[in-house]
C-alpha atoms as a PDB file:
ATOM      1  CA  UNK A   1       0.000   0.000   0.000  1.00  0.00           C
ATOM      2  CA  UNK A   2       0.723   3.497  -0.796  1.00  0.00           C
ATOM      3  CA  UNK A   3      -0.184   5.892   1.664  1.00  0.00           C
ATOM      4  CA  UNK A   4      -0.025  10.048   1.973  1.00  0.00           C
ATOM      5  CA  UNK A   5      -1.282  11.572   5.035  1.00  0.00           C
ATOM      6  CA  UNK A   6      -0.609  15.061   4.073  1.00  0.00           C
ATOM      7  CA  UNK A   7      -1.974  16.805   1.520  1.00  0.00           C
ATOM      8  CA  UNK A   8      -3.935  20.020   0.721  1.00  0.00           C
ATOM      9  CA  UNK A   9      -6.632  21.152  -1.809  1.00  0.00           C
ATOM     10  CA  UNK A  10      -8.041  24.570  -2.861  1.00  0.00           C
ATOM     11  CA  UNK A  11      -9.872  24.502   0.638  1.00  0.00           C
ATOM     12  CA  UNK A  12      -6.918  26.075   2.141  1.00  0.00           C
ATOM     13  CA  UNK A  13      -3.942  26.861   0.175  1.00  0.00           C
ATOM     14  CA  UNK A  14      -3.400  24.236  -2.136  1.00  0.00           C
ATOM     15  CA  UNK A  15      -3.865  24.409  -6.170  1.00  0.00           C
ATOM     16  CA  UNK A  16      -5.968  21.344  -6.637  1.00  0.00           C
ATOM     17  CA  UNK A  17      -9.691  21.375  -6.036  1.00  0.00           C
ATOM     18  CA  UNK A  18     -10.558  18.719  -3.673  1.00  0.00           C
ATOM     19  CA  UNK A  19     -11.713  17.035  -7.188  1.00  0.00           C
ATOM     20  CA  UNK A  20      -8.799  17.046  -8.641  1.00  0.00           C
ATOM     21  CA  UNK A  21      -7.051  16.163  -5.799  1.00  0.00           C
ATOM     22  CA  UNK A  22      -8.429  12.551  -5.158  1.00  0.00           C
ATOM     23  CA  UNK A  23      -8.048  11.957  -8.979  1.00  0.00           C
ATOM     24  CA  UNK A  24      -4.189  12.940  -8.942  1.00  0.00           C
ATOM     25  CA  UNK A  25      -3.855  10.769  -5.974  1.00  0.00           C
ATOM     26  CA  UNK A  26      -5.169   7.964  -7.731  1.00  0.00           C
ATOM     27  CA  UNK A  27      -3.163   8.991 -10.810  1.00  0.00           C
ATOM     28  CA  UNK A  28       0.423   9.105  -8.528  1.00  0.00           C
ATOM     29  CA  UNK A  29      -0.442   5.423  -7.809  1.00  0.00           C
ATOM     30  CA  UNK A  30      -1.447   5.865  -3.976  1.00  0.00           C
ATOM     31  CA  UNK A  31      -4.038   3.787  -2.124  1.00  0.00           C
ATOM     32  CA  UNK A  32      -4.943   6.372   1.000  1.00  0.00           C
ATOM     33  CA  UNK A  33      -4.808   9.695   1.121  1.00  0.00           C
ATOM     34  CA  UNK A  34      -5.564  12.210   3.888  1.00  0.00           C
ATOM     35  CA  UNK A  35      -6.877  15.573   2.962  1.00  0.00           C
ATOM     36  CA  UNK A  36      -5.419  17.968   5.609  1.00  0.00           C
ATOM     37  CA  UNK A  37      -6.369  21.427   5.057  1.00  0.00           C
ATOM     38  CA  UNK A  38      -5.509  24.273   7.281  1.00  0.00           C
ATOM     39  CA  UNK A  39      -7.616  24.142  10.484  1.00  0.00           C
ATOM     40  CA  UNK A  40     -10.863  23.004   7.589  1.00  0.00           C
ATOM     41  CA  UNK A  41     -12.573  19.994   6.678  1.00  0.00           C
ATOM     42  CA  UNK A  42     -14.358  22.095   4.087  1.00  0.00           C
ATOM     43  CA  UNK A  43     -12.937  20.601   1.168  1.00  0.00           C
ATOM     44  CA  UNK A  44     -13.982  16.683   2.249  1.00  0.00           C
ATOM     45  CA  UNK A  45     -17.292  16.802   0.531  1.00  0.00           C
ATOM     46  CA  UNK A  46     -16.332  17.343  -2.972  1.00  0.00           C
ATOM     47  CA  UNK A  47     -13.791  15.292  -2.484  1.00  0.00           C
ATOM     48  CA  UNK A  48     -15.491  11.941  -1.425  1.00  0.00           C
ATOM     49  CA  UNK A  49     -18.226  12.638  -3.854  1.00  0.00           C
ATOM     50  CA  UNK A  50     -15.320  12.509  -6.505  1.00  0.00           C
ATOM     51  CA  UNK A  51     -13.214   9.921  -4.875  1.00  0.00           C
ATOM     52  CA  UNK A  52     -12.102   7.535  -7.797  1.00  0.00           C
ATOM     53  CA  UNK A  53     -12.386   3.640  -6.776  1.00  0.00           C
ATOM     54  CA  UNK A  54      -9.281   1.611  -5.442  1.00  0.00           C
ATOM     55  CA  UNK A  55      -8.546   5.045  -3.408  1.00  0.00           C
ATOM     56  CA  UNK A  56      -9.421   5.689   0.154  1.00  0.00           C
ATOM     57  CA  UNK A  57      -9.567   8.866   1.676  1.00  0.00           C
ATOM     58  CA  UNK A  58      -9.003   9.729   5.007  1.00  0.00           C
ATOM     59  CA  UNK A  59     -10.502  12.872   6.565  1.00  0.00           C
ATOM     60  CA  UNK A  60      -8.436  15.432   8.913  1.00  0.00           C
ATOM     61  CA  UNK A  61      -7.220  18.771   9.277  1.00  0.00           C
ATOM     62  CA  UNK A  62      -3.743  20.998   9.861  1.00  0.00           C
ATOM     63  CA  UNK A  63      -4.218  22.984  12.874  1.00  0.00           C
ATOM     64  CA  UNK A  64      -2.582  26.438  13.117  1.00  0.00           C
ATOM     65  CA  UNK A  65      -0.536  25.906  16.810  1.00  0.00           C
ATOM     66  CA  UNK A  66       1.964  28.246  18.637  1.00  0.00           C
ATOM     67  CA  UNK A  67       4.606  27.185  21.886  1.00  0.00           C
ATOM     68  CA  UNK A  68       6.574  30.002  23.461  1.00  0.00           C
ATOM     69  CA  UNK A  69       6.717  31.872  19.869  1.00  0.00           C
ATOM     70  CA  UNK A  70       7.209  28.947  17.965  1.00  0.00           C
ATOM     71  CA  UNK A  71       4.850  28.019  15.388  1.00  0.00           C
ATOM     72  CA  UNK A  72       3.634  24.426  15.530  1.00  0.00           C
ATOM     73  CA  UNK A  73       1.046  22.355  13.045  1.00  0.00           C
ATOM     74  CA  UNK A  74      -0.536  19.894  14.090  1.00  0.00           C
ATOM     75  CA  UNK A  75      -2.241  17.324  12.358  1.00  0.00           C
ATOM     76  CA  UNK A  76      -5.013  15.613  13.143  1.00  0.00           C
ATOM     77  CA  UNK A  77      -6.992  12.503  11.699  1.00  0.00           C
ATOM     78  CA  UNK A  78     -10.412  11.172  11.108  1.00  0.00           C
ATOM     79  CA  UNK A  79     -11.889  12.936  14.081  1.00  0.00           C
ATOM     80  CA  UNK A  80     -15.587  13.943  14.756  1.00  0.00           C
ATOM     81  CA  UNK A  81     -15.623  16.839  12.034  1.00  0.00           C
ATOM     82  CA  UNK A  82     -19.231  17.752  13.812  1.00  0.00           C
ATOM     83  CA  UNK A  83     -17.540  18.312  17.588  1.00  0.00           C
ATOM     84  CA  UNK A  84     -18.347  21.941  18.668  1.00  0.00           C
ATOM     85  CA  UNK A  85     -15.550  22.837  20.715  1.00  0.00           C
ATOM     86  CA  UNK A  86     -13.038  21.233  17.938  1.00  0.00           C
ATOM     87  CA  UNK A  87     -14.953  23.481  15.254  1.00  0.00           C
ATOM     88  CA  UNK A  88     -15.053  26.493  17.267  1.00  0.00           C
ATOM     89  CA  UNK A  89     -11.525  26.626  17.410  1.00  0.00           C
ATOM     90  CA  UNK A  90     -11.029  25.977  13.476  1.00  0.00           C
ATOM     91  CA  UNK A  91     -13.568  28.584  13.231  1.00  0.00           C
ATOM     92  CA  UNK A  92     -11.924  31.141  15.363  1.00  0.00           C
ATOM     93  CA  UNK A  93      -8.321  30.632  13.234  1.00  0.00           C
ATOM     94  CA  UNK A  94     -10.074  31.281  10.106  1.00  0.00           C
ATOM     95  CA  UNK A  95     -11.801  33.429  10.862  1.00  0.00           C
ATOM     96  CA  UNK A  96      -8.239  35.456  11.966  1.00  0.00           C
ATOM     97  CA  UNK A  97      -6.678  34.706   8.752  1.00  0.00           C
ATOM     98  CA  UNK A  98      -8.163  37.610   6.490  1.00  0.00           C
ATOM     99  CA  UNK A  99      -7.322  40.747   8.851  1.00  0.00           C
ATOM    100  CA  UNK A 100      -3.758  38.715   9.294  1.00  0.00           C
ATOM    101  CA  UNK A 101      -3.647  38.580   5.549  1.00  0.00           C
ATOM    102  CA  UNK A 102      -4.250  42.014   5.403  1.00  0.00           C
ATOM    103  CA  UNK A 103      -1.576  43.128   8.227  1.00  0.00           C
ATOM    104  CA  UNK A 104       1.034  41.427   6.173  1.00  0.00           C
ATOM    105  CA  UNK A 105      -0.054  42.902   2.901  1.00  0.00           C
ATOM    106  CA  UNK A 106       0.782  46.328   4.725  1.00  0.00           C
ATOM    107  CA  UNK A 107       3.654  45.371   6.296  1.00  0.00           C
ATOM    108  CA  UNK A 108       4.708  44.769   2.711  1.00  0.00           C
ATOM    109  CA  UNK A 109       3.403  47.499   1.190  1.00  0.00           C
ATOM    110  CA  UNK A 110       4.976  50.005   3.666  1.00  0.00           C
ATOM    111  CA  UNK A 111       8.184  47.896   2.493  1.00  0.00           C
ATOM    112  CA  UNK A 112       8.078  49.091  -1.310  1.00  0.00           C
ATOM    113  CA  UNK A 113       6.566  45.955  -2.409  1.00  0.00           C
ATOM    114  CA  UNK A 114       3.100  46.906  -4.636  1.00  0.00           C
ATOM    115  CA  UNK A 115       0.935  43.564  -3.475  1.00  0.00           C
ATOM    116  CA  UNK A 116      -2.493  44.350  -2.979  1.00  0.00           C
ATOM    117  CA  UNK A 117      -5.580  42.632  -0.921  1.00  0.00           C
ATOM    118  CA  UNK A 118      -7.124  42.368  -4.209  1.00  0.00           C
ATOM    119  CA  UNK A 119      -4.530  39.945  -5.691  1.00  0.00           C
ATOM    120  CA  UNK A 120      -4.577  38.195  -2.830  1.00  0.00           C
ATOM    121  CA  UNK A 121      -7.757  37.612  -2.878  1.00  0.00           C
ATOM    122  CA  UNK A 122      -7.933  36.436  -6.435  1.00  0.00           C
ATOM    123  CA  UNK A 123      -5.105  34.085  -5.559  1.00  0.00           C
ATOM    124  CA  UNK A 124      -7.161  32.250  -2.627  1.00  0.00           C
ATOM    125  CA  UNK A 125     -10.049  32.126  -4.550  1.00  0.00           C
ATOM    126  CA  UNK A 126     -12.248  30.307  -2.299  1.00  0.00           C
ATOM    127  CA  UNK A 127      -9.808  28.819  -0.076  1.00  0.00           C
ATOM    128  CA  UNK A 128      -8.806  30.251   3.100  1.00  0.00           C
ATOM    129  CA  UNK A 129      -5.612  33.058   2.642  1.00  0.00           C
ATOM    130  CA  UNK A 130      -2.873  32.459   3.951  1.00  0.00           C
ATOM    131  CA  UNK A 131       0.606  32.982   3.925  1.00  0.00           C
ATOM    132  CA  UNK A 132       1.129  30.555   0.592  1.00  0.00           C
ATOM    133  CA  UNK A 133      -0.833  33.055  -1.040  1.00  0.00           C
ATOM    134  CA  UNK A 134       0.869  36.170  -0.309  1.00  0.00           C
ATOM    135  CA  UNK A 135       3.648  34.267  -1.252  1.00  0.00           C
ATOM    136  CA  UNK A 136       2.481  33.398  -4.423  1.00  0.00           C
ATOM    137  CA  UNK A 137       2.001  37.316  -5.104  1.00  0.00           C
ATOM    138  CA  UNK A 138       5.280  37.606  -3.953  1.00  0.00           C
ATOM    139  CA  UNK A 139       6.288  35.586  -7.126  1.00  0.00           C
ATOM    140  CA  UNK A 140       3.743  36.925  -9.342  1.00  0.00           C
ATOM    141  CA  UNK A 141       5.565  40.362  -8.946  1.00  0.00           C
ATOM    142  CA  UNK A 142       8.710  39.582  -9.345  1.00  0.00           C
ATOM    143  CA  UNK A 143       9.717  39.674  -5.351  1.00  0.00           C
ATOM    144  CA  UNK A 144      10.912  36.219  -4.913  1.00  0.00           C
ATOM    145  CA  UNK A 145      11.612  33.244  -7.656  1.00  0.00           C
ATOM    146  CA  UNK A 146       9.787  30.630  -5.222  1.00  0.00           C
ATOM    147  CA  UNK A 147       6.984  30.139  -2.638  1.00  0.00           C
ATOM    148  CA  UNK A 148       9.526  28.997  -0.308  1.00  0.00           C
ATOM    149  CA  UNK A 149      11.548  31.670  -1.124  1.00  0.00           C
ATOM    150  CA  UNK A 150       9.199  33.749   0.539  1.00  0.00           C
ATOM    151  CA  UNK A 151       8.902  31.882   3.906  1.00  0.00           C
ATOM    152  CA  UNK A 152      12.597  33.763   5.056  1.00  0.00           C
ATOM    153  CA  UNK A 153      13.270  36.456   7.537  1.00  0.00           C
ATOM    154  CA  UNK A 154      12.893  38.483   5.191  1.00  0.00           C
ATOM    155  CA  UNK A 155      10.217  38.364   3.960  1.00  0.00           C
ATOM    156  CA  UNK A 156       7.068  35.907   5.182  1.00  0.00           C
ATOM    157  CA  UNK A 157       8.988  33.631   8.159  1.00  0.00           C
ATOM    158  CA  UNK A 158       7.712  33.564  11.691  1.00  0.00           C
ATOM    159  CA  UNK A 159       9.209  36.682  12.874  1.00  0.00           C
ATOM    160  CA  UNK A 160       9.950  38.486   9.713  1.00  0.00           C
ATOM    161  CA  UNK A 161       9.580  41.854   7.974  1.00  0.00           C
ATOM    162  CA  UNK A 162       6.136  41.319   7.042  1.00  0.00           C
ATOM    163  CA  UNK A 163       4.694  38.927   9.872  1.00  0.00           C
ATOM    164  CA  UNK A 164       1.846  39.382  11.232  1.00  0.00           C
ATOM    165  CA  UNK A 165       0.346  37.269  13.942  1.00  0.00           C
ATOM    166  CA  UNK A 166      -3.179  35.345  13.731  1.00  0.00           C
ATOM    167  CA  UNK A 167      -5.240  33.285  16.504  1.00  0.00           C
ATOM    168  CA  UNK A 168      -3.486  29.975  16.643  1.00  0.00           C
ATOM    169  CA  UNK A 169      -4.054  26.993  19.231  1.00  0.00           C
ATOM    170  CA  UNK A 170      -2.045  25.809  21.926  1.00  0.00           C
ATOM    171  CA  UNK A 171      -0.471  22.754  20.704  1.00  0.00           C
ATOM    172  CA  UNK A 172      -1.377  20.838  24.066  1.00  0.00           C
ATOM    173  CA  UNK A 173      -4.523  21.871  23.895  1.00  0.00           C
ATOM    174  CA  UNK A 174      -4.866  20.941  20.092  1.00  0.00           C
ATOM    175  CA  UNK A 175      -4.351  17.755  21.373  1.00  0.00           C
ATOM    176  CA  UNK A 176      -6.781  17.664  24.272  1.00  0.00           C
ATOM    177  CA  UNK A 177      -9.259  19.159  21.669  1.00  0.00           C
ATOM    178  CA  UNK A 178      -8.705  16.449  18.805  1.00  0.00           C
ATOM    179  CA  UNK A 179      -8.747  13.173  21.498  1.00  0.00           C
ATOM    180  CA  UNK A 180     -12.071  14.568  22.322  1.00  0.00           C
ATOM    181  CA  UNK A 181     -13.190  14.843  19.201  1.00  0.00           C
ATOM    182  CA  UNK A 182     -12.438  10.984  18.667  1.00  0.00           C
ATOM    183  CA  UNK A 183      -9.284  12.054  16.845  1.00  0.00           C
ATOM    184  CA  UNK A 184      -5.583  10.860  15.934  1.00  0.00           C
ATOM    185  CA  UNK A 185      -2.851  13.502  16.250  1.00  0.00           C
ATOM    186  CA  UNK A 186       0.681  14.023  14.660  1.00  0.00           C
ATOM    187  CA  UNK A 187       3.249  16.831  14.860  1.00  0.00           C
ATOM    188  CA  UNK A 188       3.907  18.199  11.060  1.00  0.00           C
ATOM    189  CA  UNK A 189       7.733  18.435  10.182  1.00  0.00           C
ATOM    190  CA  UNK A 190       8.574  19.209  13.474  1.00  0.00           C
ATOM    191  CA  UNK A 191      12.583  19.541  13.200  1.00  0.00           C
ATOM    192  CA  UNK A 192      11.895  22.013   9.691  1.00  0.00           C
ATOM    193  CA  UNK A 193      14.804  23.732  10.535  1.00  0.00           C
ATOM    194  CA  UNK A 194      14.505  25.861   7.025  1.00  0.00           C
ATOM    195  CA  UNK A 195      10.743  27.133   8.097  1.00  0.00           C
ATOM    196  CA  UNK A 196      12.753  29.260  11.254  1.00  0.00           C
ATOM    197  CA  UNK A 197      12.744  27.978  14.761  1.00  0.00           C
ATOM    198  CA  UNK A 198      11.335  24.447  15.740  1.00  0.00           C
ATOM    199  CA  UNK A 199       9.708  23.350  19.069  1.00  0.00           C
ATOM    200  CA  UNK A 200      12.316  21.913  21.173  1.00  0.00           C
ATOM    201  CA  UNK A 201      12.533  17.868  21.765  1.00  0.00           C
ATOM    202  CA  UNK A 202      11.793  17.937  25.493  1.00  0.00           C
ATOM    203  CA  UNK A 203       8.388  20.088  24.023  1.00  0.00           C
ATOM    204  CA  UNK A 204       7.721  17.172  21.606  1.00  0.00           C
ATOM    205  CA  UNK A 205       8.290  14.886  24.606  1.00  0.00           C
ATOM    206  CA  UNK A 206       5.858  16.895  26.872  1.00  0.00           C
ATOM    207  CA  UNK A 207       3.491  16.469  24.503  1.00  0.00           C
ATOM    208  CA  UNK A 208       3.806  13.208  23.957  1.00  0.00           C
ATOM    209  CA  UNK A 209       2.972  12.367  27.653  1.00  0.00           C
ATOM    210  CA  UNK A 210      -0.329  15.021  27.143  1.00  0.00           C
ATOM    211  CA  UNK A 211      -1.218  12.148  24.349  1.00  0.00           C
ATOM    212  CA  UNK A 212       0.183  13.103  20.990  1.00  0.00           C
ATOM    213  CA  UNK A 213       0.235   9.989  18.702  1.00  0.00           C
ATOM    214  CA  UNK A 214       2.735  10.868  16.702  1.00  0.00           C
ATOM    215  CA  UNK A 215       5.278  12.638  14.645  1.00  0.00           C
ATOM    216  CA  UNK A 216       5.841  13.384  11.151  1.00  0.00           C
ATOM    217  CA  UNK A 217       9.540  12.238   9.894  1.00  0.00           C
ATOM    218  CA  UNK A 218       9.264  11.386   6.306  1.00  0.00           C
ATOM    219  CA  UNK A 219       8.865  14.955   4.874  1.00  0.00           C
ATOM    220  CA  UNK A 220      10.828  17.058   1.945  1.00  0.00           C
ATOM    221  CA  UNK A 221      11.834  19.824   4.854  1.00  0.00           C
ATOM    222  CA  UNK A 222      13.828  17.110   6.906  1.00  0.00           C
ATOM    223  CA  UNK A 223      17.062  15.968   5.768  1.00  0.00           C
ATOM    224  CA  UNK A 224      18.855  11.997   5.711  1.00  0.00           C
ATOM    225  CA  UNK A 225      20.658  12.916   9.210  1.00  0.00           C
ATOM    226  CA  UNK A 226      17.166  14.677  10.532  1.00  0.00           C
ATOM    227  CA  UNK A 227      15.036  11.574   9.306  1.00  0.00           C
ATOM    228  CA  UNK A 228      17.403   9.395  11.742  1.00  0.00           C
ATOM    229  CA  UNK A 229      16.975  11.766  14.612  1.00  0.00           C
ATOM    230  CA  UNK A 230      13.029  11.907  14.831  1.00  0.00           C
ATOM    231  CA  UNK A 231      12.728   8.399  14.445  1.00  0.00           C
ATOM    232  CA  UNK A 232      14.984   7.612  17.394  1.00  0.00           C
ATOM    233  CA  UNK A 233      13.149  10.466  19.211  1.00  0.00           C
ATOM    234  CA  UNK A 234       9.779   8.927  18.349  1.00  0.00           C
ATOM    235  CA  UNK A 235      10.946   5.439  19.531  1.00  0.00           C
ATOM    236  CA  UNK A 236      12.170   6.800  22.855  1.00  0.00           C
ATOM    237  CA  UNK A 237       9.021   8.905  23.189  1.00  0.00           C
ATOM    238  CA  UNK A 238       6.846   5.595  22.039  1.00  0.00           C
ATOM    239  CA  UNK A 239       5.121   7.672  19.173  1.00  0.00           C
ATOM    240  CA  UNK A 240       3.731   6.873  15.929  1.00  0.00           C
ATOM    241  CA  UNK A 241       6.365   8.069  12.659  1.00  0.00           C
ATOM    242  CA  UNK A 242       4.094   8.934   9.457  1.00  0.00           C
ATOM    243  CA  UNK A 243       5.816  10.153   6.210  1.00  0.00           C
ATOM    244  CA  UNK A 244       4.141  12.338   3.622  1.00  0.00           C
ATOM    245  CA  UNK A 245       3.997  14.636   0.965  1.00  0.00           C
ATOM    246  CA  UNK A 246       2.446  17.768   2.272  1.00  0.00           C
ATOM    247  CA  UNK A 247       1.102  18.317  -1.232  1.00  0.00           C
ATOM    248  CA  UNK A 248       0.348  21.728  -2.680  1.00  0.00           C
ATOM    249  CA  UNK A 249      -0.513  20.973  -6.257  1.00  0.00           C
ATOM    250  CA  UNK A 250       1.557  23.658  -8.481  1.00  0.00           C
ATOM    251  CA  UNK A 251       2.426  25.640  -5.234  1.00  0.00           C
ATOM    252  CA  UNK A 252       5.310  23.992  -4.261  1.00  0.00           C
ATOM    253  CA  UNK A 253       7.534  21.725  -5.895  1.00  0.00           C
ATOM    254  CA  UNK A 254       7.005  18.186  -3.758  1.00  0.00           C
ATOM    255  CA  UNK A 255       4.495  15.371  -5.699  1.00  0.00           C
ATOM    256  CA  UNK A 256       2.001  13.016  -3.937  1.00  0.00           C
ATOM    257  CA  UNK A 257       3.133  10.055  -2.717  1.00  0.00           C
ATOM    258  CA  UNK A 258       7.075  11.449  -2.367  1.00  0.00           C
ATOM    259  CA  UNK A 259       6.781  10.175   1.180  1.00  0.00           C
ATOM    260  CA  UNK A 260       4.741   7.847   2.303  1.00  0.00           C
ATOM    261  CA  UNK A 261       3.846   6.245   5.459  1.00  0.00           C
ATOM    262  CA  UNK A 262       4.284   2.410   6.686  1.00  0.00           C
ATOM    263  CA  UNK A 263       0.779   0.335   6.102  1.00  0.00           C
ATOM    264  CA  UNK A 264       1.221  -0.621   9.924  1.00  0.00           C
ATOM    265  CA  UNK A 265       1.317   2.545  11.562  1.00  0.00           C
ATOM    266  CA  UNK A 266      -1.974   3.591   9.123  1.00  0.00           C
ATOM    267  CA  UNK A 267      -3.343   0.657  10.655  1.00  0.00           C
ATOM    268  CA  UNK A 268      -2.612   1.960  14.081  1.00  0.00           C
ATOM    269  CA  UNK A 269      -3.638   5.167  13.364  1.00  0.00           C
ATOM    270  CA  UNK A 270      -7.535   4.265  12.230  1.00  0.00           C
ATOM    271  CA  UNK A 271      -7.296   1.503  14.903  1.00  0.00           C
ATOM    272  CA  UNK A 272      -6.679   4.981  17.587  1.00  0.00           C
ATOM    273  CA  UNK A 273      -9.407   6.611  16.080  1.00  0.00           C
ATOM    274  CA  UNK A 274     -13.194   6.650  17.357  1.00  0.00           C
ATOM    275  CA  UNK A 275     -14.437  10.206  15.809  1.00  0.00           C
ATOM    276  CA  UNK A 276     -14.615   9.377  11.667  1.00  0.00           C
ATOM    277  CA  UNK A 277     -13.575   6.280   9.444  1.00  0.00           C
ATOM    278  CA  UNK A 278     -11.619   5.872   6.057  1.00  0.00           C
ATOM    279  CA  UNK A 279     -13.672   5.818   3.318  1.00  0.00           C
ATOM    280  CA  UNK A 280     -12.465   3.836   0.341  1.00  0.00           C
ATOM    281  CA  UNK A 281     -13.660   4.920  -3.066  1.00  0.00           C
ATOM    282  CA  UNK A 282     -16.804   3.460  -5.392  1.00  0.00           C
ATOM    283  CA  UNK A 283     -15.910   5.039  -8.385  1.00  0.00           C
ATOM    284  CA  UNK A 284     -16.429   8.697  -8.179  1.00  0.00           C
ATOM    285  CA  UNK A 285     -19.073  10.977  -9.223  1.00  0.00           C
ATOM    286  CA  UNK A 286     -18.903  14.517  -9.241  1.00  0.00           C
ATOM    287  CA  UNK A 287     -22.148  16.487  -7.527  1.00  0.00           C
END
């Protein structure tokens, strides 16, 4: 089995309709994948209805976290997308993302660079803005050659010239919050060094004993030597290690399926979970 527990659609900041996303997944040759939008489950409708057979798809989210400054996502799986206190809190963070959006946009504005709310805008389309978006204005003038090009001190980075803070979740409490909800969670890149500053190991291991499931090592932002670290961290810790692509379609360079994560620990993973099921394909039909 091929599996990808990390990927986004149009329902955040990806470039793939949830659609098209379950139909490139199939494509890529992968057997599960896990739409994980930031802190929304909007997109999950369009894509079961479209959900090609011999696919499964696995419901969850990416939730917007912070630690002592630190920005932390966390992911979290096939939980009770109807739980009020869960959906409050996505609610609350997107809700926060357009006046952040627009705090950056002025930040960079007052910083000679001509971006406007309107672009922005037309760059999210219906998804929820966020800072992939400014960055792809960023390249659409001219600013930066990259998305990730974007995400430095200069520029978008936690901390940087145009940074601008939003509502974001304590990560132990993320973790309370998903549990309750029936939910599976796991830390996203958590040693992404080139994102700016990571949550320390003794963090990861506090949150481990809080009830964190597991950590994601398999990922394009960690490194042979990093890879080798987190999985000895996660074995001394007793967590779960997932791999994935954190797909973006066409904004960012990684592919579906470049990671992927070990049939077992999927297996653990929906055995954890009380809150939501897999749901493998019939053949897709679009509504």
């Amino acid at each position: 089995m091929r599996i990808d527990l990390h990927a986004h659609s149009t329902a955040s900041d990806g470039t793939d309709t949830p659609a098209e996303l379950v139909r490139n997944a199939a494509g890529a040759g992968l057997d599960v994948v896990a739409l994980t939008d930031h802190d929304t489950v909007r997109g999950y409708g369009e894509a079961l209805a479209a959900l090609p057979a011999g696919l499964t798809l696995v419901t969850g989210a990416e939730l917007s976290c912070r630690l002592d400054g630190v920005g932390v996502h966390m992911l979290a799986y096939l939980f009770d997308p109807e739980e009020p206190e869960l959906a409050r809190e996505r609610e609350l963070v997107r809700d926060d993302r357009t006046p952040r959006a627009q705090a950056m946009i002025g930040k960079l504005r007052d910083l000679g660079v001509d971006v406007t709310w309107e672009q922005v805008a037309r760059i999210a389309g219906d998804g929820s803005v966020g800072r992939p978006h400014i960055a792809t204005a960023l390249v659409e003038l001219g600013v930066v050659p990259t998305v990730s090009d974007a995400f430095t001190p200069e520029w978008l980075a936690d901390g940087g010239r145009a940074y601008a803070e939003k509502h974001e979740l304590d990560p132990f409490e993320a973790v309370r919050l998903v549990k309750a909800a029936g939910g599976v969670t796991v830390l996203a890149h958590p040693a992404a060094v080139k994102r700016g500053r990571c949550v320390s190991e003794s963090a990861m291991a506090e949150m481990a004993s809080a009830g964190l499931d597991g950590i994601e090592v398999d990922h394009m932002d960690h490194d042979a030597d990093t890879r080798v670290r987190m999985r000895g961290l996660a074995a001394d810790l007793g967590l779960l290690t997932t791999g994935s692509s954190d797909y973006h379609g066409s904004r960012k360079t990684c592919r579906l399926g470049e990671f992927t994560t070990d049939p077992e620990i999927y297996g653990e993973i929906t055995r954890r979970a009380t809150g939501a099921f897999p749901v493998p394909g019939a053949g897709g039909r679009e509504r």
